[in-house]
N, C-alpha and C. Protein backbone atom coordinates (compact mmCIF):
# COMPACT_ATOMS: atom_id res chain seq x y z
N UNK A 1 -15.32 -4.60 14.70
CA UNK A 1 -14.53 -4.26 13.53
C UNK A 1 -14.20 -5.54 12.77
N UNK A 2 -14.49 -5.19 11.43
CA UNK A 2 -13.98 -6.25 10.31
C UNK A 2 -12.95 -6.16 9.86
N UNK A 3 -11.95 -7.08 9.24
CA UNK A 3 -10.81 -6.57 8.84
C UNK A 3 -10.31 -7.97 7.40
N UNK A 4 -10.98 -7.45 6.20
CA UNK A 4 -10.62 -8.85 5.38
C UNK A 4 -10.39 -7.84 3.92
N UNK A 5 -9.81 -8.79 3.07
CA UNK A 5 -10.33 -8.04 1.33
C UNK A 5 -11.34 -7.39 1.53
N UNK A 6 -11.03 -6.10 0.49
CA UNK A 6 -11.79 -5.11 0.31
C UNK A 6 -13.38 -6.22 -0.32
N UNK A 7 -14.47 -5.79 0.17
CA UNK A 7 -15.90 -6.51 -0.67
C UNK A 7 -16.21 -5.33 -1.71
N UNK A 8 -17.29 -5.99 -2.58
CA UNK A 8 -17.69 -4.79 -3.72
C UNK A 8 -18.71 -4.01 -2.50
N UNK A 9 -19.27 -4.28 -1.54
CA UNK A 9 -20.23 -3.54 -0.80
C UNK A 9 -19.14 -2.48 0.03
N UNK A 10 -18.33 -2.43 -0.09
CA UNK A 10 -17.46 -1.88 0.65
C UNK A 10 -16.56 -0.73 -0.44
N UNK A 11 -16.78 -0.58 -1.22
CA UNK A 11 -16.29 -0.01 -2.89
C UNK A 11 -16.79 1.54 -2.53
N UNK A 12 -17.88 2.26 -2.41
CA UNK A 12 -18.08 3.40 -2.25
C UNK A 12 -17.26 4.36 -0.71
N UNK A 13 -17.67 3.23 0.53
CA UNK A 13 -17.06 4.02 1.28
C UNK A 13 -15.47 3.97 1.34
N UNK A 14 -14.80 2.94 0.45
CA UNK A 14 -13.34 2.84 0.33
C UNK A 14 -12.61 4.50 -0.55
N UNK A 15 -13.58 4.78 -1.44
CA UNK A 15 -13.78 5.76 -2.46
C UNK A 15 -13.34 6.46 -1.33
N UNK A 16 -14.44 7.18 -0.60
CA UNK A 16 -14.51 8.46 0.66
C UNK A 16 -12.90 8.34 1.49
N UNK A 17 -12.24 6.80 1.67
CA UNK A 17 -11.15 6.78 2.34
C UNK A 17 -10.15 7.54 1.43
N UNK A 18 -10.01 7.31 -0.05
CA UNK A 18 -8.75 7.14 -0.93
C UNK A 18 -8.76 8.61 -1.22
N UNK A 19 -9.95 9.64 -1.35
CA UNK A 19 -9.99 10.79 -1.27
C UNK A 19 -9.22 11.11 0.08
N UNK A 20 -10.01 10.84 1.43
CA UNK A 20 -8.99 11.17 2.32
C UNK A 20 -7.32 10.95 2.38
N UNK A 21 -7.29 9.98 2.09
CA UNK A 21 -6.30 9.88 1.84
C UNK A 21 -4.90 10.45 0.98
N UNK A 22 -5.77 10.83 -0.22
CA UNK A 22 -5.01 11.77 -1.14
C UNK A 22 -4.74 13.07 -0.50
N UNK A 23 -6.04 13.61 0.01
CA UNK A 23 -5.64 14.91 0.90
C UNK A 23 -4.57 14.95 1.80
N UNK A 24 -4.43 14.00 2.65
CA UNK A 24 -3.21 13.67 3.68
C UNK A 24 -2.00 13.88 3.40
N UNK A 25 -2.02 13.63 1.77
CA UNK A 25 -0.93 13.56 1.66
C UNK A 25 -0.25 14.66 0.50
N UNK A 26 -1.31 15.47 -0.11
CA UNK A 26 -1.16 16.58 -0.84
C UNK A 26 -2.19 18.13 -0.27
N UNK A 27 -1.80 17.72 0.79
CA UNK A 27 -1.69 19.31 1.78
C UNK A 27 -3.49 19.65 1.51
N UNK A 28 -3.97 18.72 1.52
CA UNK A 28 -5.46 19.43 1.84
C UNK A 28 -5.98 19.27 0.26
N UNK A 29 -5.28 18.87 -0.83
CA UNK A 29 -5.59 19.37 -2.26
C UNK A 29 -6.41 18.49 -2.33
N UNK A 30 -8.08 18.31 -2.76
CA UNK A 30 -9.25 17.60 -3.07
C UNK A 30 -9.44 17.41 -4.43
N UNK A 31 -9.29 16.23 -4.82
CA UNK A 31 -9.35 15.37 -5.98
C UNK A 31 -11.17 14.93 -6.12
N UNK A 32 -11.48 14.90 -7.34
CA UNK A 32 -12.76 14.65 -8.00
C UNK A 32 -13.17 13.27 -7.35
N UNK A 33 -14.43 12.93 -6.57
CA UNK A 33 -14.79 11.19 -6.04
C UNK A 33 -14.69 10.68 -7.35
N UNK A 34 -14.86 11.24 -8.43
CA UNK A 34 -15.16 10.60 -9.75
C UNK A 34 -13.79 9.89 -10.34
N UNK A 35 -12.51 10.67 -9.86
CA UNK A 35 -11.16 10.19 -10.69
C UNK A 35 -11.12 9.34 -9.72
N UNK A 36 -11.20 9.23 -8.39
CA UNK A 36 -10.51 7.97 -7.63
C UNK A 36 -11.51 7.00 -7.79
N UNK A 37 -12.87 6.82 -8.11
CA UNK A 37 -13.63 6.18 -8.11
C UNK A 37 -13.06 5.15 -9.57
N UNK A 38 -12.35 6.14 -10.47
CA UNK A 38 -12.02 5.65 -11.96
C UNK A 38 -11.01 4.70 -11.60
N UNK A 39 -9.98 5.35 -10.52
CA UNK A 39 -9.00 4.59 -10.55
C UNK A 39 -8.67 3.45 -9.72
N UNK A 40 -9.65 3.41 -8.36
CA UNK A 40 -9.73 2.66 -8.02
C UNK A 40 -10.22 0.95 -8.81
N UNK A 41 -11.17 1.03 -9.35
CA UNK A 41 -11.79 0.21 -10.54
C UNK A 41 -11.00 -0.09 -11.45
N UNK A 42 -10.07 0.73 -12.30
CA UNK A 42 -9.97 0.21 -13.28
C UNK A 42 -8.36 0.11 -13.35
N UNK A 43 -7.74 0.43 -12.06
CA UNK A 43 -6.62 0.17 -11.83
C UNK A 43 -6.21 -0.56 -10.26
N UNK A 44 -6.70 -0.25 -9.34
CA UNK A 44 -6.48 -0.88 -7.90
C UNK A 44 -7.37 -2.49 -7.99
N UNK A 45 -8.33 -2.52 -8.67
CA UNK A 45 -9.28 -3.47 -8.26
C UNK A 45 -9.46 -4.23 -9.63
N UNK A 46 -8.06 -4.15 -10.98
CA UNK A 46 -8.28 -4.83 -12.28
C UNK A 46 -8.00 -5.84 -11.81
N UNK A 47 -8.55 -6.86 -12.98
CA UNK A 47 -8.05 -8.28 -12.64
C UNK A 47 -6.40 -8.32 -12.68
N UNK A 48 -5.79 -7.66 -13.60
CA UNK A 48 -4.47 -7.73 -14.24
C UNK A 48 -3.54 -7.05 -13.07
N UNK A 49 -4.41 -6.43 -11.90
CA UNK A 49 -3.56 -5.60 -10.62
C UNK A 49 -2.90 -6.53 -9.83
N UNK A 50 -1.78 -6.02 -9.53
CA UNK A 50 -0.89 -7.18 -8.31
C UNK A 50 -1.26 -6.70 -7.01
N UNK A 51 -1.64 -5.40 -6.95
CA UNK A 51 -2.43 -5.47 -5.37
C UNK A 51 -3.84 -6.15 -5.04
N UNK A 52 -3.58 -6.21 -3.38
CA UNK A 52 -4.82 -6.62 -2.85
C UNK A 52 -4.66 -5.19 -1.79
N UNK A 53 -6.03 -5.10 -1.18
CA UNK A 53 -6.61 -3.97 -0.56
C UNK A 53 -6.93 -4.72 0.47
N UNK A 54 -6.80 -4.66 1.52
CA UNK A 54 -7.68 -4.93 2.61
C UNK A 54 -7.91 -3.53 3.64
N UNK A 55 -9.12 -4.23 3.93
CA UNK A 55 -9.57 -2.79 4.77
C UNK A 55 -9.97 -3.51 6.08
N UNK A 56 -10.25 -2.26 6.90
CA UNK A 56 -10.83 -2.40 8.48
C UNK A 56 -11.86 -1.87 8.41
N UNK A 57 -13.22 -2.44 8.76
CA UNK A 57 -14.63 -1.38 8.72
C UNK A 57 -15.49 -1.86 10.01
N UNK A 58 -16.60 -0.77 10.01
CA UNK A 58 -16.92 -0.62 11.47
C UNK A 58 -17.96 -1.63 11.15
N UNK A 59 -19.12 -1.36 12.23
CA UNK A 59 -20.18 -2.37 11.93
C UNK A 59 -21.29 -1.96 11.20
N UNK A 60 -21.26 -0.72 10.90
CA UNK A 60 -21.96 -0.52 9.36
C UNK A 60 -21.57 -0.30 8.34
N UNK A 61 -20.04 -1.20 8.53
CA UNK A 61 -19.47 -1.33 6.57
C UNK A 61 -18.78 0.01 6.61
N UNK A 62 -18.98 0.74 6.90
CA UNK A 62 -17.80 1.88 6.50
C UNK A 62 -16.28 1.47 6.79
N UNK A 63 -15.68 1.23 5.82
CA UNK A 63 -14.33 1.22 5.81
C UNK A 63 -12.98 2.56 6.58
N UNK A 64 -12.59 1.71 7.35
CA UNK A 64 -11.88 2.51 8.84
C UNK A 64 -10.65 2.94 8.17
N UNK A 65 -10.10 2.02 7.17
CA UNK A 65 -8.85 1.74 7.41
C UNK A 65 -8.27 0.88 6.04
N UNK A 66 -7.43 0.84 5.70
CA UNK A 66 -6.69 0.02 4.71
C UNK A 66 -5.56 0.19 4.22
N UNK A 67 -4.90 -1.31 3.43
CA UNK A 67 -3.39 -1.51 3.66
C UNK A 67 -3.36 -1.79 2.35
N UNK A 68 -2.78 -1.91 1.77
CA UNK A 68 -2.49 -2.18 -0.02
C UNK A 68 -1.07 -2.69 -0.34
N UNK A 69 -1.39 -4.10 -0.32
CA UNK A 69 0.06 -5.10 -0.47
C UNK A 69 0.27 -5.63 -2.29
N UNK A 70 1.33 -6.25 -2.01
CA UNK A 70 1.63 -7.31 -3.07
C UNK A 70 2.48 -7.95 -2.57
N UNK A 71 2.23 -9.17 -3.43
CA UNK A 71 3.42 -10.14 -2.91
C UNK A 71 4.13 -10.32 -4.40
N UNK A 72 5.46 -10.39 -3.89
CA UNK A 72 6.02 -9.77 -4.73
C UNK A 72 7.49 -11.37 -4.61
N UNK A 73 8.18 -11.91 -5.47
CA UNK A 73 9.25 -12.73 -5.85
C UNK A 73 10.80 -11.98 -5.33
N UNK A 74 11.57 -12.78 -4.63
CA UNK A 74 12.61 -12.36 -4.81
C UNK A 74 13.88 -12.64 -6.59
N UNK A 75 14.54 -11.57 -6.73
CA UNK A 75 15.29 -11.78 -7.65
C UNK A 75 16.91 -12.14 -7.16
N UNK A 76 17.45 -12.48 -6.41
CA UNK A 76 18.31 -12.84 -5.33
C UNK A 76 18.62 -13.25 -4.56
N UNK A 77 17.12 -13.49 -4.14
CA UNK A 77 17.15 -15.29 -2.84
C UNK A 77 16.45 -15.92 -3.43
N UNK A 78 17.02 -16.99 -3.62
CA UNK A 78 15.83 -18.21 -4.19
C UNK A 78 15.56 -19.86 -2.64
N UNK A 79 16.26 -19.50 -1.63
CA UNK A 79 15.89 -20.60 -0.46
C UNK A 79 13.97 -19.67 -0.59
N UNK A 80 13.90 -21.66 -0.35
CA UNK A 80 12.17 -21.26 -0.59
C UNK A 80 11.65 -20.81 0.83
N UNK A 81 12.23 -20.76 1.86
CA UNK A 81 11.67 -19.77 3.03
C UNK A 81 11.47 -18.45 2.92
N UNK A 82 12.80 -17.86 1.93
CA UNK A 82 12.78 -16.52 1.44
C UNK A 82 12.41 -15.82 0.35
N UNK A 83 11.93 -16.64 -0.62
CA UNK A 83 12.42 -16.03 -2.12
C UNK A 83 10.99 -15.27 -2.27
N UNK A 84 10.02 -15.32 -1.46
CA UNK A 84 8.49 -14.55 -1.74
C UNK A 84 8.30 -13.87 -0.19
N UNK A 85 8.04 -12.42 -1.30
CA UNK A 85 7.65 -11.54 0.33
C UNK A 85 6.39 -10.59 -0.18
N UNK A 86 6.02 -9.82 1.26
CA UNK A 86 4.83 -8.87 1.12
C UNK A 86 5.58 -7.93 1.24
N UNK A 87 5.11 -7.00 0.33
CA UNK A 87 5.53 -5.52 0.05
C UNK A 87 4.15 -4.82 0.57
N UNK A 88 4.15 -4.06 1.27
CA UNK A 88 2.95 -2.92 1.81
C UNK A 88 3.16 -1.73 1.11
N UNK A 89 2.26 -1.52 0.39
CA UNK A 89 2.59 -0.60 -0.26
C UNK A 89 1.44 0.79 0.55
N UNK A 90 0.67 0.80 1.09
CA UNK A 90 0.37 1.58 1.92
C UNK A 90 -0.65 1.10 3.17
N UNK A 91 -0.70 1.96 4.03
CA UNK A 91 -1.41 1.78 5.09
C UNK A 91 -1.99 3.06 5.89
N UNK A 92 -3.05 3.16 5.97
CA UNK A 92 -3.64 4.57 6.23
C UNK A 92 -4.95 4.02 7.06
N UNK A 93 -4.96 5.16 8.46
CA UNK A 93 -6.22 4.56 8.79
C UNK A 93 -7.00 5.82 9.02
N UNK A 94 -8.16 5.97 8.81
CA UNK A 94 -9.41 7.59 8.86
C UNK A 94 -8.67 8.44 10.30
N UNK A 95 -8.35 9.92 10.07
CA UNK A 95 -7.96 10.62 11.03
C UNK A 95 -8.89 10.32 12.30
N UNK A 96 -10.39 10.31 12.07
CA UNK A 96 -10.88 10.31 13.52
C UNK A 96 -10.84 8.76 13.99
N UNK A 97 -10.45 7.77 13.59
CA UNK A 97 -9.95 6.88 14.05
C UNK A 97 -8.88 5.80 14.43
N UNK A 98 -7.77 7.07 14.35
CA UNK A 98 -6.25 6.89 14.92
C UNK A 98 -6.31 6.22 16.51
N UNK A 99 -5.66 5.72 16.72
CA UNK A 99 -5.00 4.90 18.31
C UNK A 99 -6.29 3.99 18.51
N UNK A 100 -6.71 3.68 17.95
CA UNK A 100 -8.06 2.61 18.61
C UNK A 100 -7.54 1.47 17.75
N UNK A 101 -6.49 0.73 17.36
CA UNK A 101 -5.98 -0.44 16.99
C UNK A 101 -6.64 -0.63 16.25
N UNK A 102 -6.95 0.06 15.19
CA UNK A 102 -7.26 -0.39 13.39
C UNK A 102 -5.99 -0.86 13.00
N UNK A 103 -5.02 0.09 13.05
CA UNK A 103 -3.04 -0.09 12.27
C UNK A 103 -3.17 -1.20 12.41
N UNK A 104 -2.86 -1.70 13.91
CA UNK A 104 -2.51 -2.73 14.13
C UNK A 104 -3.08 -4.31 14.03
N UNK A 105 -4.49 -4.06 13.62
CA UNK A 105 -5.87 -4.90 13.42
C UNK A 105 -5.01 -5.33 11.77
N UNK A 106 -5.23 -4.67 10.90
CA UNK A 106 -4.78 -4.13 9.64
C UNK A 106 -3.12 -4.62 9.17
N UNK A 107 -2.40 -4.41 10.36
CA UNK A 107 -1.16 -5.36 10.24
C UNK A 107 -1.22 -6.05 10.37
N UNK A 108 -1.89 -7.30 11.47
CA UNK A 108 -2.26 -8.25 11.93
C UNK A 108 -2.20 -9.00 10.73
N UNK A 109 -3.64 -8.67 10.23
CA UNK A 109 -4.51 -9.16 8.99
C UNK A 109 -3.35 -9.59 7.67
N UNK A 110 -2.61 -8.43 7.06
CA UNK A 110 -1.75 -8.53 6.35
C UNK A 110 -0.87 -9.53 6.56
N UNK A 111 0.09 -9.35 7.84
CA UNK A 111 0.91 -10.20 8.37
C UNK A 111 0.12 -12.01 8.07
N UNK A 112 -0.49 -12.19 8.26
CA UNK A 112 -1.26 -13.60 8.06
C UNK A 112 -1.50 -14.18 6.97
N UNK A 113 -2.00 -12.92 6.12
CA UNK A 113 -2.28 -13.45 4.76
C UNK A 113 -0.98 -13.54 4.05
N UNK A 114 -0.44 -12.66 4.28
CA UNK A 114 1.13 -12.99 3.56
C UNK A 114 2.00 -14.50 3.60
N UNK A 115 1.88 -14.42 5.21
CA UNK A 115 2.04 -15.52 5.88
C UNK A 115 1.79 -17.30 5.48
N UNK A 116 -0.21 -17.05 5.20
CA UNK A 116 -0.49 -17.74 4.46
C UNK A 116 -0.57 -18.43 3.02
N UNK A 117 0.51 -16.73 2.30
CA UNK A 117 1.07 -17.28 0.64
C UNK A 117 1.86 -17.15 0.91
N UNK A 118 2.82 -17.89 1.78
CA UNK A 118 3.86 -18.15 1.74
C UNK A 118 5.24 -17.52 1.81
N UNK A 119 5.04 -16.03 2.51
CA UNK A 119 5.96 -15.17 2.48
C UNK A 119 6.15 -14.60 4.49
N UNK A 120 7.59 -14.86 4.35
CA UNK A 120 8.55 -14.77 5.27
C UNK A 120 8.80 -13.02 6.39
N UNK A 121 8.03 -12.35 5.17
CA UNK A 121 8.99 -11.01 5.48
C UNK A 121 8.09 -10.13 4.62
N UNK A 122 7.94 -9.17 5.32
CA UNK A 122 7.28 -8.24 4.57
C UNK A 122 7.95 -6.41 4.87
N UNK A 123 7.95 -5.80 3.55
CA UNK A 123 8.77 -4.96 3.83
C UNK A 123 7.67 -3.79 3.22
N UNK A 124 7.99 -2.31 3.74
CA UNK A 124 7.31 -1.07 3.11
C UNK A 124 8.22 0.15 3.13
N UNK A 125 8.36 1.40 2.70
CA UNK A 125 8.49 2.67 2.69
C UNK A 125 8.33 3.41 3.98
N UNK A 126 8.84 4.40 4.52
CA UNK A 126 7.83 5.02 4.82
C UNK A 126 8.82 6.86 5.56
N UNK A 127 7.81 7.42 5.67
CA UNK A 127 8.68 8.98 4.96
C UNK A 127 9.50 8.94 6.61
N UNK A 128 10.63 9.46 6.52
CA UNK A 128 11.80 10.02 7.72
C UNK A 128 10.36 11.22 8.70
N UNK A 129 9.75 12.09 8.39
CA UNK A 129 9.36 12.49 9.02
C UNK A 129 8.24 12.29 9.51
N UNK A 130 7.70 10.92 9.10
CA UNK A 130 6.78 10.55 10.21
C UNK A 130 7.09 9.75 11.61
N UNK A 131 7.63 10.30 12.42
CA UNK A 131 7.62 10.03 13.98
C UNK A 131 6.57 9.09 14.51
N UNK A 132 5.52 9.19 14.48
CA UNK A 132 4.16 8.72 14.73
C UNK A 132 4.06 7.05 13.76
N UNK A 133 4.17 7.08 12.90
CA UNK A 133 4.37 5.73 12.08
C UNK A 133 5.70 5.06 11.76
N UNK A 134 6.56 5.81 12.60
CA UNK A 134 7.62 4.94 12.93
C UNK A 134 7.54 4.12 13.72
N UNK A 135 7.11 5.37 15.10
CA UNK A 135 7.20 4.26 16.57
C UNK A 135 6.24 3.49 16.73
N UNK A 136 5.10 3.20 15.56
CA UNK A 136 3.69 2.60 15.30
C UNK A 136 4.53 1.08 14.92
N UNK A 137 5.38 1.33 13.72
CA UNK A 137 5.81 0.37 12.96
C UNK A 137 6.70 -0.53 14.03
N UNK A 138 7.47 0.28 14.63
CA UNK A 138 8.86 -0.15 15.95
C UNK A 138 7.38 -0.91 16.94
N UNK A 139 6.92 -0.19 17.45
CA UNK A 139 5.99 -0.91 18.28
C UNK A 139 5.33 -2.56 17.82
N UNK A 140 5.51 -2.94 16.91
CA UNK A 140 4.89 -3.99 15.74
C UNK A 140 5.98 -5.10 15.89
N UNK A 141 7.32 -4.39 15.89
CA UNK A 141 8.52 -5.37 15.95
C UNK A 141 9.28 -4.95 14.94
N UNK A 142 8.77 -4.34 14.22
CA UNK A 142 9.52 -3.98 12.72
C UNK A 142 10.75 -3.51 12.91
N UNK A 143 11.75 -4.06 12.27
CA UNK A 143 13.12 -3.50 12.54
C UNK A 143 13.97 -2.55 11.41
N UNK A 144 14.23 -1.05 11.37
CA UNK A 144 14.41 0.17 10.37
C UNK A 144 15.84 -0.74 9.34
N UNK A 145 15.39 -0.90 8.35
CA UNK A 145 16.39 -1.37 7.70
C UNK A 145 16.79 -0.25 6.96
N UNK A 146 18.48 -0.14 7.84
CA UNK A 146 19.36 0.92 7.51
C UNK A 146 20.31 0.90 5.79
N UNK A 147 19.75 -0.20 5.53
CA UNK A 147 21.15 -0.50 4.56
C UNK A 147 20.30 -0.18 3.33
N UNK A 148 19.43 0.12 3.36
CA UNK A 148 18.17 0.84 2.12
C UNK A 148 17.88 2.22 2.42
N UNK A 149 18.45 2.70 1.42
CA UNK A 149 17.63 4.49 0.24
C UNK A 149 16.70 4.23 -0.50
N UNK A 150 15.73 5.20 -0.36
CA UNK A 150 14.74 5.23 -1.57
C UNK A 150 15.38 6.26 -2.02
N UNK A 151 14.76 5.89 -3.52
CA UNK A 151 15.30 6.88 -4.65
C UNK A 151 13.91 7.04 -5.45
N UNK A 152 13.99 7.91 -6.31
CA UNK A 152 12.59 8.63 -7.34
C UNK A 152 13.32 9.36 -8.50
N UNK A 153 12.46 8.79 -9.43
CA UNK A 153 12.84 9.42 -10.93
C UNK A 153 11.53 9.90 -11.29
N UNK A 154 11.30 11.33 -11.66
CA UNK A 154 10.48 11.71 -11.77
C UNK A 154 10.47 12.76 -13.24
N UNK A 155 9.57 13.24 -14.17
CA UNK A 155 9.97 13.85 -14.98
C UNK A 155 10.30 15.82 -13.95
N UNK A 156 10.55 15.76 -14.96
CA UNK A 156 11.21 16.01 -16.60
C UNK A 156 12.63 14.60 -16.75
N UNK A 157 13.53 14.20 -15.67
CA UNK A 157 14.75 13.30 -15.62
C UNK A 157 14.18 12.46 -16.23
N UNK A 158 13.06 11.56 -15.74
CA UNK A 158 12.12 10.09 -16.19
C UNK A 158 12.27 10.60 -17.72
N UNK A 159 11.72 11.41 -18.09
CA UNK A 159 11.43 11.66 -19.85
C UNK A 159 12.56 11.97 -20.45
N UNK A 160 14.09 12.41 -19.62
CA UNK A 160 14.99 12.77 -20.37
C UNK A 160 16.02 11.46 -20.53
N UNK A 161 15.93 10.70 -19.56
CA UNK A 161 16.48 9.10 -19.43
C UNK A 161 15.54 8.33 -20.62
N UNK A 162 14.55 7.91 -20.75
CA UNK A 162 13.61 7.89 -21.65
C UNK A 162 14.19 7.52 -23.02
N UNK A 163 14.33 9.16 -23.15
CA UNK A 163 14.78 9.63 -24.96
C UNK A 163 15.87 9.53 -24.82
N UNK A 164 17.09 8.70 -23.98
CA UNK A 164 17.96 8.64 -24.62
C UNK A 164 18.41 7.19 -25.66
N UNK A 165 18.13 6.46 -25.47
CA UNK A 165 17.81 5.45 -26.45
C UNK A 165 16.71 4.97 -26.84
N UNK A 166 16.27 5.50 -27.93
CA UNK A 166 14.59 5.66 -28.88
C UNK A 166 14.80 4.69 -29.45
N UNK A 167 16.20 4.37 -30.06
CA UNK A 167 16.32 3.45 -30.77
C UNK A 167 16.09 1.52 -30.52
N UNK A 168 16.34 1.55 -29.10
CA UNK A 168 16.26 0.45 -28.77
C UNK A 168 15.15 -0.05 -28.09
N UNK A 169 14.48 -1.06 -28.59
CA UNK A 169 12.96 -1.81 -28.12
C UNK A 169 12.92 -2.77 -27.23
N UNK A 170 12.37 -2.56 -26.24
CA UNK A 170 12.85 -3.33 -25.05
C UNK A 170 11.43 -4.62 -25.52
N UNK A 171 10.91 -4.95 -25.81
CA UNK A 171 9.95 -5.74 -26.83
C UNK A 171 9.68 -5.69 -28.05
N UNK A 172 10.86 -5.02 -28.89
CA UNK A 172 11.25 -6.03 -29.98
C UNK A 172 10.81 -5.71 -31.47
């Protein structure tokens, strides 16, 4: 198993993951290879994107596995041990290749590179009812930071917060 940045040879079977992936997480609902193929490209993999992708793949390049970070500035610590961290913004590894230490191959990997730009701490999401990627995460060392809620603004609220000041241009 490989485990580095996503390669462009590695671009189609990442496709086959991000579909899986979407299913996982919208109850089976199958999305077009063609829209994730769009969006992968011209949004996950722009130059102008703050993520990086890394994946886990077997030994014929099929991609196992992948984690999707940024490193991201603090706005509130500025000691230079702390003020830059990795944000994981996801981590998913192919159903038929759960418990064979991809996750953890895949954290590894992350953990290092972060490491190596200079960031202290790396933090992610992740839903109350996954049991299974808790005690994945706990098993890692990761410690549940209690003193954080996620929150979501979503429309119709997003569009009604929105329009309430039309008037004012946040650029001018």
């Amino acid at each position: 198993m490989r485990v580095e940045l996503v390669s462009e040879t590695q671009h189609e079977s990442l496709i086959d993951l991000l579909c899986e992936l979407h299913a996982f997480y919208n109850e089976g609902f199958v999305v077009p290879r063609e829209v994730v193929g769009e969006h992968l490209f011209e949004n996950l993999l722009a130059l102008e994107s703050p993520h990086r992708l890394v994946v886990a793949s077997g030994d014929d390049g099929a991609v196992l596995g992948l984690a999707a970070i940024t490193l991201v500035y603090s706005l509130v610590d500025f000691a230079a041990d702390k003020r830059k961290h990795c944000q994981l913004k996801e981590l998913y590894v192919r159903s038929s290749q759960r418990s064979k230490g991809i996750g953890r191959a895949l954290m590894a990997r992350v953990a290092r590179y972060a490491f190596e730009n200079g960031c202290r701490r790396m933090d992610w999401p992740v839903k109350a009812s996954n049991a299974g990627g808790i005690a994945f995460y706990e098993g890692l060392g990761a410690e549940r930071v209690v003193e954080r809620l996620s929150y979501r603004l979503s429309e119709p609220n997003m569009k009604k917060l929105a329009d309430q000041n039309t008037s004012a241009s946040l650029w001018g």
